[in-house]
PDB file of N, CA and C in Angstrom:
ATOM      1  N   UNK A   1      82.989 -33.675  86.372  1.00  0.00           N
ATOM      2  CA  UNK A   1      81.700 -33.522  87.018  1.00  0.00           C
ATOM      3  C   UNK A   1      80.628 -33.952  86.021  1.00  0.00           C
ATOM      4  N   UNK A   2      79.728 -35.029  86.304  1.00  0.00           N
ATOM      5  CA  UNK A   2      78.743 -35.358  85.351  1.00  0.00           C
ATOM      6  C   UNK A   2      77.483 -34.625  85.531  1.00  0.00           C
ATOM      7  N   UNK A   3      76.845 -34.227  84.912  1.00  0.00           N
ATOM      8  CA  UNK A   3      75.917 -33.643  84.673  1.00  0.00           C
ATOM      9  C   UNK A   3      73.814 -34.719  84.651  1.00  0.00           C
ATOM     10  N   UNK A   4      73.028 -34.178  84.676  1.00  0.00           N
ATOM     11  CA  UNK A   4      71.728 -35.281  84.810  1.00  0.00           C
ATOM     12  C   UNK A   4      71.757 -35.567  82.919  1.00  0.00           C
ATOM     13  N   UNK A   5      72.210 -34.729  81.952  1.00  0.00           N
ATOM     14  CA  UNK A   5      72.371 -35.323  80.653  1.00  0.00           C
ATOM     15  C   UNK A   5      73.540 -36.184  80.752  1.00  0.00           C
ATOM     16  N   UNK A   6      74.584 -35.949  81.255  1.00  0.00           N
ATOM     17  CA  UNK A   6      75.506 -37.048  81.447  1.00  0.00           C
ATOM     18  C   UNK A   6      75.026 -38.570  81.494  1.00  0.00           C
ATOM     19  N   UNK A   7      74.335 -38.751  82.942  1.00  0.00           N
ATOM     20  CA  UNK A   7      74.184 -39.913  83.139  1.00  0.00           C
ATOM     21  C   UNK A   7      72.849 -40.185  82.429  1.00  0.00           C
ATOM     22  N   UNK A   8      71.940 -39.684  82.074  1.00  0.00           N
ATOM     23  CA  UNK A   8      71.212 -40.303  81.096  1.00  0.00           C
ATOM     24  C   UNK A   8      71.656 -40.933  79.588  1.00  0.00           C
ATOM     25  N   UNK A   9      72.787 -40.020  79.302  1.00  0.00           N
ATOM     26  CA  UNK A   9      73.736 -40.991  78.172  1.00  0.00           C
ATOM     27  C   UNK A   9      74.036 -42.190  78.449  1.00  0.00           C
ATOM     28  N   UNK A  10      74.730 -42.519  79.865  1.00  0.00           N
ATOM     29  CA  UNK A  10      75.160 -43.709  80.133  1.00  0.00           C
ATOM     30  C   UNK A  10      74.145 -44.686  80.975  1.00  0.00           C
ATOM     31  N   UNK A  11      73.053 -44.535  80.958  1.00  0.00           N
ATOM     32  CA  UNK A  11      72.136 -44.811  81.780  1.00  0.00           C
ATOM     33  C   UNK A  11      71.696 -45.871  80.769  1.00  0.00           C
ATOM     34  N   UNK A  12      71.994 -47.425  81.704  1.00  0.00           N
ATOM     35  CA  UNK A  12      71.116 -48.767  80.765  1.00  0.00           C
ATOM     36  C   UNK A  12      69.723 -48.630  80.257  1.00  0.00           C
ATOM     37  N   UNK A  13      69.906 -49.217  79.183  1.00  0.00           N
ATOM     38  CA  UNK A  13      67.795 -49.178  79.358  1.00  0.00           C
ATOM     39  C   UNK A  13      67.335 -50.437  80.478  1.00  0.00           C
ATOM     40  N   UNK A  14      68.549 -51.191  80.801  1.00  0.00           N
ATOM     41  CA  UNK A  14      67.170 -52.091  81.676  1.00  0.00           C
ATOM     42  C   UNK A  14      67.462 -51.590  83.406  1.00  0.00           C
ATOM     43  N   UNK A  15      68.018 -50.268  83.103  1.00  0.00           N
ATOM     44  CA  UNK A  15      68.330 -49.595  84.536  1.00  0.00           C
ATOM     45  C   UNK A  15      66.673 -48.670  84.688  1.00  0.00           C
ATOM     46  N   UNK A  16      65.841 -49.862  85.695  1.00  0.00           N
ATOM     47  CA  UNK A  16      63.978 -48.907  85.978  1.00  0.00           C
ATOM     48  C   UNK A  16      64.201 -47.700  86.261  1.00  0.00           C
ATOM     49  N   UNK A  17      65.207 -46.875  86.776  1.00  0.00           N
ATOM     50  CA  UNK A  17      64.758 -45.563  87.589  1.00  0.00           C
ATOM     51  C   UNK A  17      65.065 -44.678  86.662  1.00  0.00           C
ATOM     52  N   UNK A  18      66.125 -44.821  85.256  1.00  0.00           N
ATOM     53  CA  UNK A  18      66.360 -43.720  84.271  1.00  0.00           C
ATOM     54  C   UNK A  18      65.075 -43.501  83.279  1.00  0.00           C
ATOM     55  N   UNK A  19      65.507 -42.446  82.473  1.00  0.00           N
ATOM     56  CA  UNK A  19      65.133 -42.257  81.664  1.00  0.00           C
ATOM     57  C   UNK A  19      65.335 -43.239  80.622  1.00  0.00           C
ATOM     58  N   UNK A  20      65.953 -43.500  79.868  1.00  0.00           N
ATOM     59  CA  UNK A  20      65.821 -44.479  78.984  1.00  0.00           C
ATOM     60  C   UNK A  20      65.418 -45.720  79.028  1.00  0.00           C
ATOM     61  N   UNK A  21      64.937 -46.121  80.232  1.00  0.00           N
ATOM     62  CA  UNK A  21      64.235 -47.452  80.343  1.00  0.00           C
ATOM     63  C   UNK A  21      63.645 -47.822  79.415  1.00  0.00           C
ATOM     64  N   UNK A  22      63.614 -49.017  79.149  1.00  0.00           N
ATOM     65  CA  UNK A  22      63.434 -50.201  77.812  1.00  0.00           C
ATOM     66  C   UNK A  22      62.313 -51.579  78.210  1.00  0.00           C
ATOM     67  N   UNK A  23      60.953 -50.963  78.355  1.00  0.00           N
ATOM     68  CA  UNK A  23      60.379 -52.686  79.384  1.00  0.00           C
ATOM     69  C   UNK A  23      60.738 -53.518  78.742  1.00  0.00           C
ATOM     70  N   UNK A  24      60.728 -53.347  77.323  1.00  0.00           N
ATOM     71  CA  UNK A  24      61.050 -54.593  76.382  1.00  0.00           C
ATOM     72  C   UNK A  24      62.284 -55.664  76.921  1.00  0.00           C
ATOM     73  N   UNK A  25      62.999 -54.460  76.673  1.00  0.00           N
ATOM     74  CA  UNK A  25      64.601 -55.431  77.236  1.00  0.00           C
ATOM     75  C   UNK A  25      64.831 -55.412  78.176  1.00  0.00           C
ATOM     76  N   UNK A  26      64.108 -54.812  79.250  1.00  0.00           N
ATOM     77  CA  UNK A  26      64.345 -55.478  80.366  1.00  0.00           C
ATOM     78  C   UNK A  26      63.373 -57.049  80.716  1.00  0.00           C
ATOM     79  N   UNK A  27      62.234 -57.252  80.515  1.00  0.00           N
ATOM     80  CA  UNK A  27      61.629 -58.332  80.199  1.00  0.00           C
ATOM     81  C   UNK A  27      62.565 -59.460  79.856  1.00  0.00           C
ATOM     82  N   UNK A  28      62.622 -59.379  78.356  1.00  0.00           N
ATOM     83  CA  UNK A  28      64.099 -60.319  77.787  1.00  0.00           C
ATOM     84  C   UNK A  28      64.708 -60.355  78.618  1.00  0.00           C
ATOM     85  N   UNK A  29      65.514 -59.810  79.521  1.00  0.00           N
ATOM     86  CA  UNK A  29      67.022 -59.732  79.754  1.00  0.00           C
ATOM     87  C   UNK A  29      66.532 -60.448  81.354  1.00  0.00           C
ATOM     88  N   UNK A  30      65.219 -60.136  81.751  1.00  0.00           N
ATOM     89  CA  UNK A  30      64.693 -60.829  83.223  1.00  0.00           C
ATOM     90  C   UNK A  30      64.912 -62.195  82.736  1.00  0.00           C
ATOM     91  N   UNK A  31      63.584 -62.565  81.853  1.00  0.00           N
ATOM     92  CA  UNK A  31      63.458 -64.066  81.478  1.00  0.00           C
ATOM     93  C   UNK A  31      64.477 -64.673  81.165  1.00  0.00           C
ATOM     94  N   UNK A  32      65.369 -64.158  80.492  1.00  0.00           N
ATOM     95  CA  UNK A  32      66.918 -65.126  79.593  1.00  0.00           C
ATOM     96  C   UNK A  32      67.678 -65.336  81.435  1.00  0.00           C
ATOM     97  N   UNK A  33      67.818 -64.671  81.964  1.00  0.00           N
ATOM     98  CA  UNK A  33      68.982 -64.303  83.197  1.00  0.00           C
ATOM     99  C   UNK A  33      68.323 -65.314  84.105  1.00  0.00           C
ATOM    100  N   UNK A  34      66.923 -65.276  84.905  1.00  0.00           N
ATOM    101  CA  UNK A  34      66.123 -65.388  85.851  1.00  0.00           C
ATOM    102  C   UNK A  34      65.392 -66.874  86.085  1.00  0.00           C
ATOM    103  N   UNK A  35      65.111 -67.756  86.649  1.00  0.00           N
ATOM    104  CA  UNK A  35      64.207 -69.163  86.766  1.00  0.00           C
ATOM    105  C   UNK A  35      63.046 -68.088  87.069  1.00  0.00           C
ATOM    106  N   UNK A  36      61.768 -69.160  87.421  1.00  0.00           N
ATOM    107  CA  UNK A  36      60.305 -68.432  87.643  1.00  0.00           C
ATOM    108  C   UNK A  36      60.101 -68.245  88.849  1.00  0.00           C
ATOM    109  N   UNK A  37      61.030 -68.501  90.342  1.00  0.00           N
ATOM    110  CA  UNK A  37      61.032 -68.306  91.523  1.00  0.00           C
ATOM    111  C   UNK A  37      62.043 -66.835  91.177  1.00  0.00           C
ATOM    112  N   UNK A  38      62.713 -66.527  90.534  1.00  0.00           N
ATOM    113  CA  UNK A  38      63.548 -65.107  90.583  1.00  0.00           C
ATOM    114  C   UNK A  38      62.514 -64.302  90.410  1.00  0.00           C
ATOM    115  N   UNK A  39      61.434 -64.480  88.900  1.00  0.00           N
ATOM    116  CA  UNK A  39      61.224 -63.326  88.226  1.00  0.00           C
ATOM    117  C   UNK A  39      59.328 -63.528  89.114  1.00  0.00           C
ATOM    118  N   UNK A  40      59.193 -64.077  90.116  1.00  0.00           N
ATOM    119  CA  UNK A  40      58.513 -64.207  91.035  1.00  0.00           C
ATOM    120  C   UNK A  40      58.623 -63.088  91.559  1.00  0.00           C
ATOM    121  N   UNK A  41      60.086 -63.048  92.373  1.00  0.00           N
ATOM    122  CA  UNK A  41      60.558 -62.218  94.159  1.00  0.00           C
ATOM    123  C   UNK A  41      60.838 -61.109  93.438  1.00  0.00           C
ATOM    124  N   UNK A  42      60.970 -61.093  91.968  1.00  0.00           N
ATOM    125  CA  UNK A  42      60.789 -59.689  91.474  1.00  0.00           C
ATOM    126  C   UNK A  42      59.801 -58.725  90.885  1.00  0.00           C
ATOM    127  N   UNK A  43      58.712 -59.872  90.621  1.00  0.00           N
ATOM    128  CA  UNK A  43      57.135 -59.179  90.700  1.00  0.00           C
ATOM    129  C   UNK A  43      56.604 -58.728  91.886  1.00  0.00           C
ATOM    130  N   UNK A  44      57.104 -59.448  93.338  1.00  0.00           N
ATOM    131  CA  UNK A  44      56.674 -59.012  94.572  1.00  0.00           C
ATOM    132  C   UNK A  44      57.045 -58.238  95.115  1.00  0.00           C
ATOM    133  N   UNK A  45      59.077 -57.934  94.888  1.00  0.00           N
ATOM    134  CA  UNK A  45      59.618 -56.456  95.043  1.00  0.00           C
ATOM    135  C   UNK A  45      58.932 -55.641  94.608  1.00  0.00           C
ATOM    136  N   UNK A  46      59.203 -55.406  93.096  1.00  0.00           N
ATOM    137  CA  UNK A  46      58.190 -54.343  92.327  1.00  0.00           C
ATOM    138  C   UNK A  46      56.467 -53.915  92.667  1.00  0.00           C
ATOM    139  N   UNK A  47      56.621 -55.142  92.815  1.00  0.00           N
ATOM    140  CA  UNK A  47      54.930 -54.695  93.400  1.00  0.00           C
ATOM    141  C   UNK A  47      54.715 -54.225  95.065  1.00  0.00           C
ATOM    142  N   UNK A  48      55.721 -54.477  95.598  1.00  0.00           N
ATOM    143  CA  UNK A  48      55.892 -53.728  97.177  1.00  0.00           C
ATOM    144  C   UNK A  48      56.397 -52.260  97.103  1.00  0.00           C
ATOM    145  N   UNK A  49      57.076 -51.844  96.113  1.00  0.00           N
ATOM    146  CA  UNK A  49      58.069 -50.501  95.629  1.00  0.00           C
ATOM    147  C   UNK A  49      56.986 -49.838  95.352  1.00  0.00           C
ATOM    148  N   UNK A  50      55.921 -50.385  94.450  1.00  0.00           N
ATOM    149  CA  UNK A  50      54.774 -49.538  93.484  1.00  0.00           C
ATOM    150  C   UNK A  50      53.697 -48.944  94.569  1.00  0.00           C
ATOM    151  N   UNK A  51      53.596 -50.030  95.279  1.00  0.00           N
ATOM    152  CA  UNK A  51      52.604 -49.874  96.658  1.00  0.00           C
ATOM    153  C   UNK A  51      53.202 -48.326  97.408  1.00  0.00           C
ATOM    154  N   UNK A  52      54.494 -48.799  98.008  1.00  0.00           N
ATOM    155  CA  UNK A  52      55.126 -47.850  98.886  1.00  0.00           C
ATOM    156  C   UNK A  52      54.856 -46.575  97.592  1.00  0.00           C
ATOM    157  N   UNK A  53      55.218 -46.268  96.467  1.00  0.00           N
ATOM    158  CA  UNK A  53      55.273 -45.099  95.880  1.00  0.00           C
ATOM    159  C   UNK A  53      53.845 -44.773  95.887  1.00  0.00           C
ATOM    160  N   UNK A  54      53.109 -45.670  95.746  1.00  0.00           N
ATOM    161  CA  UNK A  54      51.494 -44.961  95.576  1.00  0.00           C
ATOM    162  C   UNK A  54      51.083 -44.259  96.726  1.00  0.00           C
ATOM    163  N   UNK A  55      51.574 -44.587  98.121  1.00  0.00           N
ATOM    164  CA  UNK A  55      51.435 -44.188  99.512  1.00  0.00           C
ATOM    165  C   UNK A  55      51.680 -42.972  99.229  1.00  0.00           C
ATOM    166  N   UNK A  56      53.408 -42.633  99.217  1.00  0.00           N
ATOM    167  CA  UNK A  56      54.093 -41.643  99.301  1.00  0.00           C
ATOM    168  C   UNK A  56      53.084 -40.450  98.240  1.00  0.00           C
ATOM    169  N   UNK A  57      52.983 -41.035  96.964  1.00  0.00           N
ATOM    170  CA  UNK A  57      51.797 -39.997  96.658  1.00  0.00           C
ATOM    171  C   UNK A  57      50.888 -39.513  96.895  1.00  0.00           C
ATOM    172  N   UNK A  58      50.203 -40.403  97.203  1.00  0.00           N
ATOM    173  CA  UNK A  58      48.779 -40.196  98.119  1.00  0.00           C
ATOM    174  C   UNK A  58      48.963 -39.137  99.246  1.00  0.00           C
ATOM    175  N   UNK A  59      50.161 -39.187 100.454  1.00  0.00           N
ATOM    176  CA  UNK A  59      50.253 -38.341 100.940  1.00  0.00           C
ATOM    177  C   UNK A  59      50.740 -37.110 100.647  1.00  0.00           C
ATOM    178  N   UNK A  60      51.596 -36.969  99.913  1.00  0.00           N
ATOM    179  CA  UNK A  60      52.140 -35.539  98.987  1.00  0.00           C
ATOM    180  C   UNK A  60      50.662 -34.807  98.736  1.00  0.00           C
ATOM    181  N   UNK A  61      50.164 -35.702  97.935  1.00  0.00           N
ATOM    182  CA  UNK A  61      49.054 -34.632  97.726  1.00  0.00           C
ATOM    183  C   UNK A  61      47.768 -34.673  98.517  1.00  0.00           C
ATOM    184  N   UNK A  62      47.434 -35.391  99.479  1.00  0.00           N
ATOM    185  CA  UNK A  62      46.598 -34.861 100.748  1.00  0.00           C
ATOM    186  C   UNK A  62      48.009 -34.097 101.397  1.00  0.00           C
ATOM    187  N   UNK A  63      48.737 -33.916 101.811  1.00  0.00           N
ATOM    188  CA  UNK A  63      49.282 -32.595 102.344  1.00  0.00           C
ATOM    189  C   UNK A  63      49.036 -31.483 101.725  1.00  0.00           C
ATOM    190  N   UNK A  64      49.507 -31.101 100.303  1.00  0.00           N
ATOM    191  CA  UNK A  64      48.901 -30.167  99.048  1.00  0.00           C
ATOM    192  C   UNK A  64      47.942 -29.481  99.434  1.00  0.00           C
ATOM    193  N   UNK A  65      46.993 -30.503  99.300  1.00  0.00           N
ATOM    194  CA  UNK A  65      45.367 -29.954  98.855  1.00  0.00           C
ATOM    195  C   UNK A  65      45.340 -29.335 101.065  1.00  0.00           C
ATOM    196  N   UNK A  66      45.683 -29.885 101.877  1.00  0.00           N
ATOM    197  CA  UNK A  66      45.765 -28.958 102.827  1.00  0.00           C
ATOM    198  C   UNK A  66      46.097 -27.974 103.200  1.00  0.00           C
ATOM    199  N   UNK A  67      47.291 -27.757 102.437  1.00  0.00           N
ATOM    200  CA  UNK A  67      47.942 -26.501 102.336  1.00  0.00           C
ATOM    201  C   UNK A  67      47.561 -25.558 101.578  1.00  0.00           C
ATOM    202  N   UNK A  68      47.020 -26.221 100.553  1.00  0.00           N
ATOM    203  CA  UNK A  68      46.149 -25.484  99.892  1.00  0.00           C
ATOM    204  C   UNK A  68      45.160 -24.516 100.469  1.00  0.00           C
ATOM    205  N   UNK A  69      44.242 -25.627 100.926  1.00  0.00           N
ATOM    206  CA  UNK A  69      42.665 -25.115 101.726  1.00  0.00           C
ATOM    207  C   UNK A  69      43.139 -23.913 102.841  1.00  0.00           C
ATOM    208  N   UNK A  70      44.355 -24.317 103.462  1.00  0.00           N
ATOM    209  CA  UNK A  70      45.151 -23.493 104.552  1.00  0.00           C
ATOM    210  C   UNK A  70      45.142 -21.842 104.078  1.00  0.00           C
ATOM    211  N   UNK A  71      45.936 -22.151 102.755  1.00  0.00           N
ATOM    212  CA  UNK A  71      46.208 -20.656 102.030  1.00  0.00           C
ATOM    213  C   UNK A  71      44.920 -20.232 101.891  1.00  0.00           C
ATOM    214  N   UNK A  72      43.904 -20.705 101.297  1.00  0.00           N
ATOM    215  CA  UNK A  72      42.533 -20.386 100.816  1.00  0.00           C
ATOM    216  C   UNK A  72      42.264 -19.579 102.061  1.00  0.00           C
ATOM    217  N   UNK A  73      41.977 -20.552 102.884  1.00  0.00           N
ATOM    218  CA  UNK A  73      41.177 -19.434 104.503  1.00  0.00           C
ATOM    219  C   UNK A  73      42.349 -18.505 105.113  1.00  0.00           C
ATOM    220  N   UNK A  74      43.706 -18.387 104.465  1.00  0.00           N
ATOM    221  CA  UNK A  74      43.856 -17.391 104.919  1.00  0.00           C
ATOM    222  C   UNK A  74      43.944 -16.273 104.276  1.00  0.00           C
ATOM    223  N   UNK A  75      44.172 -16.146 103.098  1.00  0.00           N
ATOM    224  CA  UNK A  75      43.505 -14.941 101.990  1.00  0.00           C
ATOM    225  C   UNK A  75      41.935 -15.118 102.364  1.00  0.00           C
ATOM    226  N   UNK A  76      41.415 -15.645 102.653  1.00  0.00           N
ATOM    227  CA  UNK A  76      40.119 -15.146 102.967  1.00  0.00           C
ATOM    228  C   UNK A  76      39.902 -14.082 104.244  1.00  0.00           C
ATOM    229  N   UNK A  77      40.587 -14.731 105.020  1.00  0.00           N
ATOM    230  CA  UNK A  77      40.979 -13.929 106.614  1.00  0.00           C
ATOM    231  C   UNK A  77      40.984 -12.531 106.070  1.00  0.00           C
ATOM    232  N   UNK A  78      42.805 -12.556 105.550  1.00  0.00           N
ATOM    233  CA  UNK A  78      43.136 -11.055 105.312  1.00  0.00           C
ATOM    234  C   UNK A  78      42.035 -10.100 104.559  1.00  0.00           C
ATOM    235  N   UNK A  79      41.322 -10.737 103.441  1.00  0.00           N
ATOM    236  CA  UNK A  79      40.629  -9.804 102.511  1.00  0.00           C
ATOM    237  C   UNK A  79      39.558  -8.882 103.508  1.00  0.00           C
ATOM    238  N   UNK A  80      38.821 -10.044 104.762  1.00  0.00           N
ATOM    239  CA  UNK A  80      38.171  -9.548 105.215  1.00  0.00           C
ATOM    240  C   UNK A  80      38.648  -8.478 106.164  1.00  0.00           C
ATOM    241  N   UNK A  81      39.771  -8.440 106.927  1.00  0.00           N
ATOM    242  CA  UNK A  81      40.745  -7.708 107.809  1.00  0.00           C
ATOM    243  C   UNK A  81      41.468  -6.271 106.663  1.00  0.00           C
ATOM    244  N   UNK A  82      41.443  -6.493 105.249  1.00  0.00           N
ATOM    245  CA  UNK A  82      41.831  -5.208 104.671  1.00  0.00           C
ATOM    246  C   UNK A  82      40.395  -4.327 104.409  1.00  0.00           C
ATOM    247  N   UNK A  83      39.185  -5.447 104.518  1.00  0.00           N
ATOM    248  CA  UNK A  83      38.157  -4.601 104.328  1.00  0.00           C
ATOM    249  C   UNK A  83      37.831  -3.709 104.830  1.00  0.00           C
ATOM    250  N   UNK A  84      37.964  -4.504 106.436  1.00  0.00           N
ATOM    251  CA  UNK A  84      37.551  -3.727 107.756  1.00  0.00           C
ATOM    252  C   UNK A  84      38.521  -2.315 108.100  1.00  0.00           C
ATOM    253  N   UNK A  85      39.707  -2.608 107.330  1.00  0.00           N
ATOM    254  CA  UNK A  85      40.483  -1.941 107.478  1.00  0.00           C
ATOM    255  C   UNK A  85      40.121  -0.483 106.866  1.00  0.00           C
ATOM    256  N   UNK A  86      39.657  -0.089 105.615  1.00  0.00           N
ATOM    257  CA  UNK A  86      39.219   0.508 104.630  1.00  0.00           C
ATOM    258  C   UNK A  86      38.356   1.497 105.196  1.00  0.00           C
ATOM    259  N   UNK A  87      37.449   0.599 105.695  1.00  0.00           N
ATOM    260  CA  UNK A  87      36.072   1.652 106.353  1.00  0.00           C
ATOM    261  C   UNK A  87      36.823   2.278 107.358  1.00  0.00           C
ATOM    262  N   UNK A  88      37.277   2.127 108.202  1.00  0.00           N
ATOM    263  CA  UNK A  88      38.224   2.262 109.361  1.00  0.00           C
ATOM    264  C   UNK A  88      39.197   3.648 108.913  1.00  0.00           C
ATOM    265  N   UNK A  89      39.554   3.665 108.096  1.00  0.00           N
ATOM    266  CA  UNK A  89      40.446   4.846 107.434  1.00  0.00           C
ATOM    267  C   UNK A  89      39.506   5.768 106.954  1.00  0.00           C
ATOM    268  N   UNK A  90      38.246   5.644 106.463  1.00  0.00           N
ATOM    269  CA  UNK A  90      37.855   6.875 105.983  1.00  0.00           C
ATOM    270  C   UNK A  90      37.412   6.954 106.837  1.00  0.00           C
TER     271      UNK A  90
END
């Protein structure tokens, strides 16, 4: 059973999604491998991936900050409902 230290041991540096990523050598290892139509369709991947992740963030945290504001007004609710509550008992 491998473990997330496991595969970061064996994890390339010119593998983008690990931890040990290397831009250096991955650069090198694009240019030596790649013509300028490859390392093209791979600036436009990457730059379509970066897009889509910036989205996906963007919405994570406008959901957040809603859920947030959500919790806010409703501890506000209750405080006022334990207030009322208070006078109500004595």
């Amino acid at each position: 059973m491998s473990t997330g230290t496991d595969s970061a041991k064996h994890a390339s540096p010119d593998d983008i999604n690990s931890n040990s990523f290397d831009p250096d050598h991955y650069m090198n290892l694009m240019v030596h491998k790649s013509n300028l139509e490859g390392l093209l369709q791979c600036h436009v991947k990457l730059a379509a991936e970066i897009k889509n992740l910036d989205t996906d963030l963007q919405m994570l945290v406008y959901e957040n900050y809603n859920k947030f504001i959500n919790a806010t007004d409703t501890i506000k609710r209750m405080k006022s409902n334990i207030s009322g509550m208070e006078t109500n008992m004595e």
